[in-house]
C-alpha atoms as a PDB file:
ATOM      1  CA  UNK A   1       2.957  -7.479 -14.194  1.00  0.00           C
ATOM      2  CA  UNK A   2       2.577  -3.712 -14.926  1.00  0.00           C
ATOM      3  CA  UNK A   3       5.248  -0.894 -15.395  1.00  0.00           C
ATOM      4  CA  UNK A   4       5.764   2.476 -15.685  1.00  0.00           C
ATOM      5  CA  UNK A   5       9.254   4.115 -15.483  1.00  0.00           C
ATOM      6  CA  UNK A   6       9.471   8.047 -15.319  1.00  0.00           C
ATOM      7  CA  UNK A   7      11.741  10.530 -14.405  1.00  0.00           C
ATOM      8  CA  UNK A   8      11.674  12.173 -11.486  1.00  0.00           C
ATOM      9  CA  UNK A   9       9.806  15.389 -10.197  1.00  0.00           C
ATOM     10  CA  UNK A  10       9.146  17.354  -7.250  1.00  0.00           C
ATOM     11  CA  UNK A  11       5.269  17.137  -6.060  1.00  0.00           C
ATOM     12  CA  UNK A  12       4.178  16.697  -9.778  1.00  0.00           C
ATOM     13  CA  UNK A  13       1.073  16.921 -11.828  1.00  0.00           C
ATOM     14  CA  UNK A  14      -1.532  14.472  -9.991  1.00  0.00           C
ATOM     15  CA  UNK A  15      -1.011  12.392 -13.272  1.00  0.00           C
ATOM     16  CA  UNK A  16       2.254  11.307 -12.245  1.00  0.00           C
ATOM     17  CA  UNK A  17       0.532   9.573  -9.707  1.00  0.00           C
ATOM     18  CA  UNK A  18      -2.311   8.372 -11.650  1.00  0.00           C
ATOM     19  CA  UNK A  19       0.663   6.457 -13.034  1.00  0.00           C
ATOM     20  CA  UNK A  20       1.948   5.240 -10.246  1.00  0.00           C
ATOM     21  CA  UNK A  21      -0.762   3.839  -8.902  1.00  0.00           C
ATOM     22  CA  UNK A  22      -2.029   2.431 -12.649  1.00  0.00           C
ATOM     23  CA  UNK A  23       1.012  -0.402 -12.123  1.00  0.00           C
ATOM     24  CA  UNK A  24       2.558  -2.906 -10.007  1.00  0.00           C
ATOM     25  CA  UNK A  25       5.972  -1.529 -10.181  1.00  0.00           C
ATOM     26  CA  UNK A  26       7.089   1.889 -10.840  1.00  0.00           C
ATOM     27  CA  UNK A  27      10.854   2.433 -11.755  1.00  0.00           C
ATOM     28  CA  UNK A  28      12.243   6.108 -10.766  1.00  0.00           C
ATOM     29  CA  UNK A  29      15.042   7.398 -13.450  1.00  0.00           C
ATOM     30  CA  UNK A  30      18.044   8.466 -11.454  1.00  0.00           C
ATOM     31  CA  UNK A  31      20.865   7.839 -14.063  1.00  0.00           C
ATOM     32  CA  UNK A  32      19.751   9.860 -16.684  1.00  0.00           C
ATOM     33  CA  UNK A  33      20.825  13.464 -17.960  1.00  0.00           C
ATOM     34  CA  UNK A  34      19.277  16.582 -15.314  1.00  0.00           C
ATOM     35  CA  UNK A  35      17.337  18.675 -17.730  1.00  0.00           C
ATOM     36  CA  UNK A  36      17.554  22.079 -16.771  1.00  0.00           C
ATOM     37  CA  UNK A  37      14.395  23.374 -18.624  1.00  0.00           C
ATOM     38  CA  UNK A  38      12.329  20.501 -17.827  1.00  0.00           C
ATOM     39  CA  UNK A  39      10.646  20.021 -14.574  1.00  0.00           C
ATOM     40  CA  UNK A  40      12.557  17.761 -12.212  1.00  0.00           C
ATOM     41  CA  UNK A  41      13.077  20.444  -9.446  1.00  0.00           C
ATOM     42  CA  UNK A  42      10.197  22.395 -10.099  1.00  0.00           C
ATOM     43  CA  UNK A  43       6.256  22.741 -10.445  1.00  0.00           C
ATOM     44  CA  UNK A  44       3.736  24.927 -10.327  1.00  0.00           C
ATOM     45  CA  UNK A  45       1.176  26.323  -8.016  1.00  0.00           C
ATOM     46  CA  UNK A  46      -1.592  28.780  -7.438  1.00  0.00           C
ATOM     47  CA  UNK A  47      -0.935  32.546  -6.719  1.00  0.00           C
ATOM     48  CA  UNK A  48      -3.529  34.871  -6.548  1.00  0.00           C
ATOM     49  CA  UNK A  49      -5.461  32.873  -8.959  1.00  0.00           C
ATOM     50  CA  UNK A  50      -2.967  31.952 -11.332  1.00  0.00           C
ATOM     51  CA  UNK A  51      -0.285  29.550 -11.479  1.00  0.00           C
ATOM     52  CA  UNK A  52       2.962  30.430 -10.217  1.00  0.00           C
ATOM     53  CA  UNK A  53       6.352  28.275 -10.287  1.00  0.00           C
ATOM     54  CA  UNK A  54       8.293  26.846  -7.308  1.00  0.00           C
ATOM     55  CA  UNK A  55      11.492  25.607  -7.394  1.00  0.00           C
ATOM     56  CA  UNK A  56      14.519  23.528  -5.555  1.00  0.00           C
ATOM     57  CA  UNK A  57      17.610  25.792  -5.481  1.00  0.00           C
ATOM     58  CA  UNK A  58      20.523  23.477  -7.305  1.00  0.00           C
ATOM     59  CA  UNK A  59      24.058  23.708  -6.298  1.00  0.00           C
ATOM     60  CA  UNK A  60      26.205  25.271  -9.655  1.00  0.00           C
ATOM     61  CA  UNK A  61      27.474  22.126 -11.809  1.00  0.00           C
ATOM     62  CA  UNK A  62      27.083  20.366 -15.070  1.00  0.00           C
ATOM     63  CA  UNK A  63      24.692  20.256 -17.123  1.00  0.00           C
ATOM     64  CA  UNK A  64      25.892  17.323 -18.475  1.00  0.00           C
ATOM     65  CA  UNK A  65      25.276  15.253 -15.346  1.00  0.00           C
ATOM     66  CA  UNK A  66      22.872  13.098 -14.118  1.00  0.00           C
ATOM     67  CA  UNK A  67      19.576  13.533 -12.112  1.00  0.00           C
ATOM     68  CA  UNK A  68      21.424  11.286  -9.476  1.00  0.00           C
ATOM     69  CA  UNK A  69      25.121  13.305  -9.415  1.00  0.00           C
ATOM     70  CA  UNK A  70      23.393  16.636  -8.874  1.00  0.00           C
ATOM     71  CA  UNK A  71      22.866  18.572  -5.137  1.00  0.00           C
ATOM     72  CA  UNK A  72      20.301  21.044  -3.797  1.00  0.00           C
ATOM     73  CA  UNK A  73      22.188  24.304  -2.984  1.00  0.00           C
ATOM     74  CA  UNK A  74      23.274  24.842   0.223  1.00  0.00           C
ATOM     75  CA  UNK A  75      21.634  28.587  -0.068  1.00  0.00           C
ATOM     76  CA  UNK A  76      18.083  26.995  -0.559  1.00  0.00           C
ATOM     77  CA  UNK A  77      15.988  28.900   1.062  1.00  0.00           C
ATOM     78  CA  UNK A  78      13.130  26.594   2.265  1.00  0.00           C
ATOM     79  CA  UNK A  79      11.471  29.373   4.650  1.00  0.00           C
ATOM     80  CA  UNK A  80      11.072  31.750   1.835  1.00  0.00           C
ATOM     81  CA  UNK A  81       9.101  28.677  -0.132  1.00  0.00           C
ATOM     82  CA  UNK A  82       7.129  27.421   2.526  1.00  0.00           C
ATOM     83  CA  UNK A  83       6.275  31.048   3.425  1.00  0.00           C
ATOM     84  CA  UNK A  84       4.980  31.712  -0.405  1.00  0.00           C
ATOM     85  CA  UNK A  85       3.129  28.013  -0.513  1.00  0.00           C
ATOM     86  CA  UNK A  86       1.271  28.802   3.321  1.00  0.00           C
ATOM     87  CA  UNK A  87       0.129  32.786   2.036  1.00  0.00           C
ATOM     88  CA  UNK A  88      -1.216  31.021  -1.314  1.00  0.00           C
ATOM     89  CA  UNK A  89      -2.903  28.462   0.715  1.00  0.00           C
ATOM     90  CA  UNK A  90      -3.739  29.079   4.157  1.00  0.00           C
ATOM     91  CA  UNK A  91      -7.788  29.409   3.642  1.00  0.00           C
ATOM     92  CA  UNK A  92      -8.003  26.431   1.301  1.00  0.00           C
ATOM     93  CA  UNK A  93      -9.931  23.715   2.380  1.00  0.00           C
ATOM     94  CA  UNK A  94      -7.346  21.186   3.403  1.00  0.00           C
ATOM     95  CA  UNK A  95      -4.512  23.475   3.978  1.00  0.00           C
ATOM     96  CA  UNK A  96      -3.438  21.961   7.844  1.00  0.00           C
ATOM     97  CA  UNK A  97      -2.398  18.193   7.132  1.00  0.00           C
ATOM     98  CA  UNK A  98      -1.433  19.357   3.123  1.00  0.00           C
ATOM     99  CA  UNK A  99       1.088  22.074   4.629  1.00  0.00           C
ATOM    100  CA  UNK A 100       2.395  19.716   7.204  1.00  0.00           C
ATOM    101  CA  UNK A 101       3.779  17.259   4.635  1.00  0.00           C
ATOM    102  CA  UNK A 102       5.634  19.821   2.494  1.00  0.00           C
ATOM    103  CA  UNK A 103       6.975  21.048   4.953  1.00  0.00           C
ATOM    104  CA  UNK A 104       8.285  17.649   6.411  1.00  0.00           C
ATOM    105  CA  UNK A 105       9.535  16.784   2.856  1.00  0.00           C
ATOM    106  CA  UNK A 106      11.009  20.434   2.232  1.00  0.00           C
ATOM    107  CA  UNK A 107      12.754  20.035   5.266  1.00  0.00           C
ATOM    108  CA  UNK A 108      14.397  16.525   5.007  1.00  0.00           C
ATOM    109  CA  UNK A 109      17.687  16.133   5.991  1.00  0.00           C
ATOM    110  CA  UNK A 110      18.995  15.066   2.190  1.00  0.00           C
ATOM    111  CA  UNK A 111      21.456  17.211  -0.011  1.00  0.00           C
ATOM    112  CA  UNK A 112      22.096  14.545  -3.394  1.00  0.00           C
ATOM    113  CA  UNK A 113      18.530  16.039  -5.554  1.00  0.00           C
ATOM    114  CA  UNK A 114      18.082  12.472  -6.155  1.00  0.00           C
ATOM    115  CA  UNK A 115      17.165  11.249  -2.790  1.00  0.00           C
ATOM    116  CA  UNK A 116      15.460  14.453  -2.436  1.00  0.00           C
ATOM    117  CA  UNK A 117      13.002  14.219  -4.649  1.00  0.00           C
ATOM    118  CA  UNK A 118      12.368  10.197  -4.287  1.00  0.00           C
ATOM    119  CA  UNK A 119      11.964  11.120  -0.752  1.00  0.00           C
ATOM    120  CA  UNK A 120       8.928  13.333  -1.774  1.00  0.00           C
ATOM    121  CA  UNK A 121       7.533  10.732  -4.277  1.00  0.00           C
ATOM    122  CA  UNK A 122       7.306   8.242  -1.490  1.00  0.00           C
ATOM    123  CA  UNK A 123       6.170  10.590   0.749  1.00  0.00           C
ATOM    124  CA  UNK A 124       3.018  11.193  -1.466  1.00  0.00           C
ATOM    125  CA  UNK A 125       2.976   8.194  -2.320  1.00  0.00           C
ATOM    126  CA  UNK A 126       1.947   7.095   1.399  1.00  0.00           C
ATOM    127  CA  UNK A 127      -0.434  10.108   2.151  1.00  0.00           C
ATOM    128  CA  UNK A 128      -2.293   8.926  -1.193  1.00  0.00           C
ATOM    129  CA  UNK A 129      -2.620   5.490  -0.061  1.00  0.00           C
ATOM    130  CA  UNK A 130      -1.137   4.478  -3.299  1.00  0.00           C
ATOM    131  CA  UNK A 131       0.861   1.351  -2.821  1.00  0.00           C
ATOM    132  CA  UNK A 132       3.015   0.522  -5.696  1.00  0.00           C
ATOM    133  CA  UNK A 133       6.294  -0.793  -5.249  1.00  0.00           C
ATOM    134  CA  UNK A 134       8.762   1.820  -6.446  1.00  0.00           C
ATOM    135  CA  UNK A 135      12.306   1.426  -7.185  1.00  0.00           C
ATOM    136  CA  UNK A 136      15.500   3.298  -8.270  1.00  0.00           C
ATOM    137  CA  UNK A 137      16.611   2.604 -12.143  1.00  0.00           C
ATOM    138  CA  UNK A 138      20.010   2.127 -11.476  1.00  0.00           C
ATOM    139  CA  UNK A 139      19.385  -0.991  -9.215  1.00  0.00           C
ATOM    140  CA  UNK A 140      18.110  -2.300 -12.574  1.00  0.00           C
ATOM    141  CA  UNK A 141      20.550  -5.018 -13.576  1.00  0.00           C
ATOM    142  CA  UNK A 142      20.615  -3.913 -17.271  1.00  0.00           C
ATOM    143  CA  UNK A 143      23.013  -2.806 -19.875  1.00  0.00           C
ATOM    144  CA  UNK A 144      22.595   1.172 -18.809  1.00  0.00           C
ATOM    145  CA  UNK A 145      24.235   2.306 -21.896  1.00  0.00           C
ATOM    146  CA  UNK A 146      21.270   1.861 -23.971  1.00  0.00           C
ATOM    147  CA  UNK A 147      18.483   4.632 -24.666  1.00  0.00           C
ATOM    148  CA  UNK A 148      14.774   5.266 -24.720  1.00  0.00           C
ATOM    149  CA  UNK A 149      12.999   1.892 -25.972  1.00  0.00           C
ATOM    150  CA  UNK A 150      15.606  -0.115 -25.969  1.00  0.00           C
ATOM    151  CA  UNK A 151      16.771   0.616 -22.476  1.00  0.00           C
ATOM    152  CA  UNK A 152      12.837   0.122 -21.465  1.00  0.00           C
ATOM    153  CA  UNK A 153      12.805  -3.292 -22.858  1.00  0.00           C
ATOM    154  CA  UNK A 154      15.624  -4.103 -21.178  1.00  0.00           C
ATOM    155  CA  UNK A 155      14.043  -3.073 -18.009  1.00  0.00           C
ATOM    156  CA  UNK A 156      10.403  -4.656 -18.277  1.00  0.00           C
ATOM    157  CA  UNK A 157      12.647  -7.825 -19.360  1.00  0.00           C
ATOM    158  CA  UNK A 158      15.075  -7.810 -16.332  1.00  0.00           C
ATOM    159  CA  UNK A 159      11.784  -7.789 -13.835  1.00  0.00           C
ATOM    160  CA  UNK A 160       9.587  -9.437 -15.998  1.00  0.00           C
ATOM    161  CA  UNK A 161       6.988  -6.953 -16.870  1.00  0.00           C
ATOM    162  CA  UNK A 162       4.598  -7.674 -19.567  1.00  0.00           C
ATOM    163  CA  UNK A 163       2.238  -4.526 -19.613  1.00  0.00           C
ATOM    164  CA  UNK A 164       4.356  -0.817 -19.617  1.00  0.00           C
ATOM    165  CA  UNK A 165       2.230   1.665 -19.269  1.00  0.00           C
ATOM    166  CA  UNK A 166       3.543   4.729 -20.008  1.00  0.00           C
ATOM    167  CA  UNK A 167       2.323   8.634 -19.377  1.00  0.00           C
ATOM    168  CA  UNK A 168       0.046  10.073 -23.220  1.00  0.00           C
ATOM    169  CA  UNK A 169       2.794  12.623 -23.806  1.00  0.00           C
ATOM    170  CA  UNK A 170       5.605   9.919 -24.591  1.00  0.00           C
ATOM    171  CA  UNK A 171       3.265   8.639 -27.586  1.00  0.00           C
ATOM    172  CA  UNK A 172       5.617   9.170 -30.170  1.00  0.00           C
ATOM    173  CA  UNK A 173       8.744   7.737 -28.413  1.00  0.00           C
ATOM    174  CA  UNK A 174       7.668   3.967 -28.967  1.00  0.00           C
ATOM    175  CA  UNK A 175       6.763   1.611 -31.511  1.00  0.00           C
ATOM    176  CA  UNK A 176       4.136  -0.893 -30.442  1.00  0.00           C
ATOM    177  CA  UNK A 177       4.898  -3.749 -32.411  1.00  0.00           C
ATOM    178  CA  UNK A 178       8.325  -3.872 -31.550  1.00  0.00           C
ATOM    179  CA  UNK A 179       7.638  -4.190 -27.468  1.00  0.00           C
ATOM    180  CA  UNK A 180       4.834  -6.520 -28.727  1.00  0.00           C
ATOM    181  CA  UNK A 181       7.195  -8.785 -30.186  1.00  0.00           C
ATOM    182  CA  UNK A 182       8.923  -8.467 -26.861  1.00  0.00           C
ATOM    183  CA  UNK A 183       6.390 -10.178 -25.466  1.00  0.00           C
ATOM    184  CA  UNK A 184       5.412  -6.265 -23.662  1.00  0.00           C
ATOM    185  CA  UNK A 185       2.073  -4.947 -23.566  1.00  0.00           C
ATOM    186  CA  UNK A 186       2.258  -0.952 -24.710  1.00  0.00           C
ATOM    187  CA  UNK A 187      -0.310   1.042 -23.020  1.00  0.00           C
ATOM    188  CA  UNK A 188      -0.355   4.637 -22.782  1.00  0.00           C
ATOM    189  CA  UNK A 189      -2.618   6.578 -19.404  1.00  0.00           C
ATOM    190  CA  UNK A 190      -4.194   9.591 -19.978  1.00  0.00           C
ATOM    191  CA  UNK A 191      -5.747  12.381 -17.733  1.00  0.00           C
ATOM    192  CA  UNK A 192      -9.303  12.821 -18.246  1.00  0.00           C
ATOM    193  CA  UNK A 193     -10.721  16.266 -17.723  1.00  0.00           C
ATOM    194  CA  UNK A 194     -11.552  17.488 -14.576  1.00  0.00           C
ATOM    195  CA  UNK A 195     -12.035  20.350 -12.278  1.00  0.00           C
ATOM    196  CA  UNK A 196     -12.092  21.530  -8.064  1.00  0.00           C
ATOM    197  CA  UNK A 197     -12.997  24.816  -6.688  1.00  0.00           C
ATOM    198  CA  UNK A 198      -9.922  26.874  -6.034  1.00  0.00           C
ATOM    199  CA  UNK A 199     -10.936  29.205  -3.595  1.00  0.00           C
ATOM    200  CA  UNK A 200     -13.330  31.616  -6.197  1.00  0.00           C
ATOM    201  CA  UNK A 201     -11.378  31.857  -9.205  1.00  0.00           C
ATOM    202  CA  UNK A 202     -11.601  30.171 -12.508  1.00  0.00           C
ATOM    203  CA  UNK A 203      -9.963  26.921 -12.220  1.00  0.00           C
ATOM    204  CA  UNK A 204      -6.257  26.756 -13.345  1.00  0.00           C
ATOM    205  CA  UNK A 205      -5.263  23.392 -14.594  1.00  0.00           C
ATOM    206  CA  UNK A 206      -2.032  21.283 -14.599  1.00  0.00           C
ATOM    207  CA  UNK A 207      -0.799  22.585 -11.301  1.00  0.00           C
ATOM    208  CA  UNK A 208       1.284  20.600  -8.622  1.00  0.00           C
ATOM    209  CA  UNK A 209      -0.303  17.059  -6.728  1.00  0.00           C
ATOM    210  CA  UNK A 210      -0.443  20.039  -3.483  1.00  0.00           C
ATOM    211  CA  UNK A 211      -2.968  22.238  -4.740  1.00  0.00           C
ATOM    212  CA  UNK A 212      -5.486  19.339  -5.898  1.00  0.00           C
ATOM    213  CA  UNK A 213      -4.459  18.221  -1.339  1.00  0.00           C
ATOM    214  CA  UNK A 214      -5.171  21.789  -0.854  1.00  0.00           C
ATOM    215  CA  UNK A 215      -9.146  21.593  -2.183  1.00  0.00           C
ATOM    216  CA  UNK A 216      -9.498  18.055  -1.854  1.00  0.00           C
ATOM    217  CA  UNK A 217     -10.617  15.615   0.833  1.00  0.00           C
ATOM    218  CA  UNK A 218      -9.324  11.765   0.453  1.00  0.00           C
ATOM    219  CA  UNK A 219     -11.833  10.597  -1.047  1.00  0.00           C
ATOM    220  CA  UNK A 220     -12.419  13.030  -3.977  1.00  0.00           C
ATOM    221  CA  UNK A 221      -8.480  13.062  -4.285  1.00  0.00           C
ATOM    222  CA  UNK A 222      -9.280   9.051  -4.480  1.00  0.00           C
ATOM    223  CA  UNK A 223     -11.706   9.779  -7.137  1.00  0.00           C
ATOM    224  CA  UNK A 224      -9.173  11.829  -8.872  1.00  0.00           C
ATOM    225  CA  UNK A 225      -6.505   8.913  -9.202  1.00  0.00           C
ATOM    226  CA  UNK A 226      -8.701   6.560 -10.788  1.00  0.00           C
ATOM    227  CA  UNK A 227      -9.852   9.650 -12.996  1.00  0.00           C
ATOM    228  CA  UNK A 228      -7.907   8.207 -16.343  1.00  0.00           C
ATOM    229  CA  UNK A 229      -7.892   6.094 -19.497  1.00  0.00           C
ATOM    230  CA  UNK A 230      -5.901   3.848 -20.685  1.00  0.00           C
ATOM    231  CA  UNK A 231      -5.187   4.072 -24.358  1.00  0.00           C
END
């Protein structure tokens, strides 16, 4: 069986879902430390030809907390976002049925950022046809105490994985023999190069899973998820 296990993030790089739909099983982090200059509650999107960030309001807290014990502010402004995402793309392409989903997942009725944002994975998830199963870490019956490689062999272990497959950037954070002797396949996706027309500008790259719905029809955005490597 293949795995992945990632953190979660809020309409993500399309890669994220290259990954997704790469395995059999995809575990979602939710009991592990909120970074707050990473991208869990944020991405970015196109403005005016360039890329632009967007962002999920957090209620104040700890930094020390995790993903899981953290809440969306109750002075999120979702009009204000959906307003800047529908003036950057209301003449795109696909903008009708793209718009419609944000907006259904912007507005859902869910205040833990958890839920939130595991809401909007499956969400995607379904429009993309992509039909791994996908569940929450903690429901993991492992030793959660233990870190990076260790706590990943635990986890392909406990639901008897024997491929992870894990996103290019997280390269360094493994050693391959030791999952090998596991018994656990190491295999590492990667994004091969590609590019849409955005309106008339010069492409902009590495932007949010909506602006590749924005330009694309289903089956180019199909074409797009099988659009990898596995190294």
């Amino acid at each position: 069986m293949k795995l992945a296990i990632m953190q979660p993030y809020f309409f993500p790089y399309i890669g994220y879902f290259q990954l997704i739909k790469s395995v059999d099983l995809f575990v979602v982090y939710d009991n592990i430390k909120y970074t707050k200059k990473g991208w869990i509650n944020r991405n970015r999107f196109l403005q005016n030809g360039k890329d632009a960030d967007f962002t999920i309001s957090l209620k104040k807290d700890s930094d020390l907390l995790d993903v899981k014990d953290r809440a969306v502010s109750p002075d999120f402004d979702k009009k204000k976002l959906l307003d800047k995402i529908k003036e950057a793309y209301r003449k795109a392409p696909y903008f009708e049925k793209t718009f419609q989903l944000f907006e259904d997942v912007l507005n859902h009725d869910e205040t833990n950022l958890f839920n939130y944002i595991y809401f909007s994975i499956k969400e995607v998830c379904q429009e993309l046809g992509i039909k791994a199963k996908i569940i929450v870490s903690s429901t993991v019956g492992i030793d959660h105490s233990l870190k990076s490689q260790d706590k990943v062999i635990a986890i392909c272990k406990n639901l008897g994985a024997d491929v992870y497959i894990n996103a290019i950037g997280g390269r360094e954070l493994y050693a391959v023999e030791t999952l090998k002797e596991q018994g656990i396949d190491l295999k590492f996706i990667k994004t091969k190069p590609f590019e849409y027309k955005q309106f008339e500008n010069k492409f902009v790259p590495w932007l949010s899973i909506i602006d590749v719905m924005m330009f694309n029809g289903p089956s180019e955005i199909s074409r797009l998820l099988d659009h990898y490597e596995l190294i």
